[in-house]
N, C-alpha and C. Protein backbone atom coordinates (compact mmCIF):
# COMPACT_ATOMS: atom_id res chain seq x y z
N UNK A 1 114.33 102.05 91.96
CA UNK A 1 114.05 103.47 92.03
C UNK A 1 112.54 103.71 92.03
N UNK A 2 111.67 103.15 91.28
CA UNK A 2 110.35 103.42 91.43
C UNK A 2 109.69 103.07 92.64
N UNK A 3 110.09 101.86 92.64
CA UNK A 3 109.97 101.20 94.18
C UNK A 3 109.75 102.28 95.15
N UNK A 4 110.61 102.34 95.29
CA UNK A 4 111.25 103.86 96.39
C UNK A 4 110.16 105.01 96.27
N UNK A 5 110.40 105.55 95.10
CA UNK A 5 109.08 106.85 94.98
C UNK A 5 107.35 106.12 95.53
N UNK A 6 107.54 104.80 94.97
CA UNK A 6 106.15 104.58 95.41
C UNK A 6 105.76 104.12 96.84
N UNK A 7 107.25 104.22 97.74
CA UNK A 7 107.04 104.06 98.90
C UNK A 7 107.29 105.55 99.45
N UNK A 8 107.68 106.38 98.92
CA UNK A 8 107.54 107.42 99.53
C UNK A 8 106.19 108.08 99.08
N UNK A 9 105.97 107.80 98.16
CA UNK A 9 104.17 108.12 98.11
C UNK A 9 102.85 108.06 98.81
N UNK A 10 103.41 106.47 99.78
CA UNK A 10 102.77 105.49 100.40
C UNK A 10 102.27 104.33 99.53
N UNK A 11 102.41 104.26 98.89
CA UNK A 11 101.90 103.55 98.03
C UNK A 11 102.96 101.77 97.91
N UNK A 12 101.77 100.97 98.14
CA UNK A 12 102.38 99.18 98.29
C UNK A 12 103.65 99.10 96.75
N UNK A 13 104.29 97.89 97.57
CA UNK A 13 104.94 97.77 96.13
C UNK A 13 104.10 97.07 95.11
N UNK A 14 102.66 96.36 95.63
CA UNK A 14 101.82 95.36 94.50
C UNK A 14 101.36 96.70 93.37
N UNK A 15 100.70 97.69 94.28
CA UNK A 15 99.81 98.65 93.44
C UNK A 15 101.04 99.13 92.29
N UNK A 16 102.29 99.69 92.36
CA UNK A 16 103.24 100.25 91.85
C UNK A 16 103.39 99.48 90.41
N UNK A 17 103.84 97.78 91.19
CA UNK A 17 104.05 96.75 89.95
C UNK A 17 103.28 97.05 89.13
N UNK A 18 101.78 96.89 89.66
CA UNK A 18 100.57 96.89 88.85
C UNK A 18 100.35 97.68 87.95
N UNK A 19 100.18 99.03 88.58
CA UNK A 19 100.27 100.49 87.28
C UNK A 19 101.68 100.23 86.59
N UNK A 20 102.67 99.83 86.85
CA UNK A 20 103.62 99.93 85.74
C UNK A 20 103.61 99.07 84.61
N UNK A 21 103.02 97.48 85.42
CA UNK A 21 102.59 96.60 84.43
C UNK A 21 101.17 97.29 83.18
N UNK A 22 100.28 97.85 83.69
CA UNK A 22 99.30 98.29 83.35
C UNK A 22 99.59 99.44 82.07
N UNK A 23 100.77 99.99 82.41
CA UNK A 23 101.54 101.35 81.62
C UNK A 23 101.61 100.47 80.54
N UNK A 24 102.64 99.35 80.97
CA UNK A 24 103.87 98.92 79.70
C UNK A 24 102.82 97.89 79.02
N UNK A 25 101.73 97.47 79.64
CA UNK A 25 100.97 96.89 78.42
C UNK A 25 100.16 97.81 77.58
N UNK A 26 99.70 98.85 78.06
CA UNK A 26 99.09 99.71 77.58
C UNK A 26 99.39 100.41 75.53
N UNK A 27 101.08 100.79 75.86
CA UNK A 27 101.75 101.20 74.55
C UNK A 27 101.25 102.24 74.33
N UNK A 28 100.31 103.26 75.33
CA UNK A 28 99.83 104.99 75.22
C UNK A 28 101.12 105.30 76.13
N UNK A 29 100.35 106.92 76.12
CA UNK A 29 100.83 107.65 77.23
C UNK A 29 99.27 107.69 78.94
N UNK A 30 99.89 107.53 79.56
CA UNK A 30 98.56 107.51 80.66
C UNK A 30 98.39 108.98 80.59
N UNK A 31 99.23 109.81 80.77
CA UNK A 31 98.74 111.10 80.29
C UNK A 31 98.93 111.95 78.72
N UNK A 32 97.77 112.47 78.17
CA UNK A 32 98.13 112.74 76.72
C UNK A 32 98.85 114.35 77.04
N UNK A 33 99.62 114.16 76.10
CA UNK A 33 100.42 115.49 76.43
C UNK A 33 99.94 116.54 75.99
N UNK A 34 98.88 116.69 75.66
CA UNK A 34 98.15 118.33 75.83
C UNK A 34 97.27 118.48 77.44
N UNK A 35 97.32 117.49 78.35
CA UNK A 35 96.80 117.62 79.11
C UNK A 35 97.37 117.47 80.19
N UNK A 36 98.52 117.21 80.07
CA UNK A 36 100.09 117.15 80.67
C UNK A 36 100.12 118.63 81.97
N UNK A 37 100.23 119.94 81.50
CA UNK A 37 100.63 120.59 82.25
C UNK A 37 99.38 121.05 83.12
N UNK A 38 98.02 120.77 83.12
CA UNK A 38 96.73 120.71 83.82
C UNK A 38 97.14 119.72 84.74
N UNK A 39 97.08 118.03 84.65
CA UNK A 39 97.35 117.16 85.26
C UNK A 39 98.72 117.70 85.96
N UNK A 40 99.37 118.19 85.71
CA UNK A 40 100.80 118.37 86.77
C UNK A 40 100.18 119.40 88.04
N UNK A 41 99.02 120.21 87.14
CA UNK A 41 98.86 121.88 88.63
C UNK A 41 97.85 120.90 89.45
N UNK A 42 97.15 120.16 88.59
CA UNK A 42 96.40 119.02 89.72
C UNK A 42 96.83 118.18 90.58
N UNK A 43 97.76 117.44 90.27
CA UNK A 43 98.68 117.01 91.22
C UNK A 43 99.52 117.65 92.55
N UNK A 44 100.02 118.75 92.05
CA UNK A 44 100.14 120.33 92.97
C UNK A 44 99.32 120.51 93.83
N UNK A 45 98.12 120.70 93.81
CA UNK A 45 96.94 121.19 94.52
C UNK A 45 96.89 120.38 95.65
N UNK A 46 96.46 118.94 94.81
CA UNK A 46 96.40 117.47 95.81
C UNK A 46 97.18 117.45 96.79
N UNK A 47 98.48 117.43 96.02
CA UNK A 47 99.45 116.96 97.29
C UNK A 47 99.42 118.26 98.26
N UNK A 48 99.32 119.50 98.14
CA UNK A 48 99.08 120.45 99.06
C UNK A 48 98.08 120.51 100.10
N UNK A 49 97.00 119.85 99.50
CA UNK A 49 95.97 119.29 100.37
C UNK A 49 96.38 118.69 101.09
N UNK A 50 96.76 117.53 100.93
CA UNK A 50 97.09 116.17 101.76
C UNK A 50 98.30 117.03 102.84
N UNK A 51 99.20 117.84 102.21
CA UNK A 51 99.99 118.34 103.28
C UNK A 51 101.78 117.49 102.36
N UNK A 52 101.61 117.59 101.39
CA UNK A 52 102.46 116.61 100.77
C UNK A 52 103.46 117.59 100.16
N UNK A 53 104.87 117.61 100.32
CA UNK A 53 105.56 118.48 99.38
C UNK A 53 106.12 117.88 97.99
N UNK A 54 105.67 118.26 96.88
CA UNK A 54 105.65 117.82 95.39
C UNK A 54 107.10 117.28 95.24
């Protein structure tokens, strides 16, 4: 399943492994959750740019 989203992203399956490996060694959150619903309208914007539907 991630696979998938990260190919519909465009995104390789190495880069995907990588940030997930990168996540699960990590033991945070990559996003802190007070900064959670900023980072989501940013993401919004982006992909609107690019021409991307969220």
């Amino acid at each position: 399943m991630l696979a998938n989203k990260g190919r519909q992203a465009g995104l390789s399956s190495v880069a995907v492994s990588r940030r997930k490996s990168d996540y699960d060694d990590s033991g945070e959150q990559v996003v802190p959750t007070s900064n959670l619903a900023s980072a989501i309208k940013l993401i919004k914007e982006l992909q609107s740019l690019l021409g991307k539907k969220p």
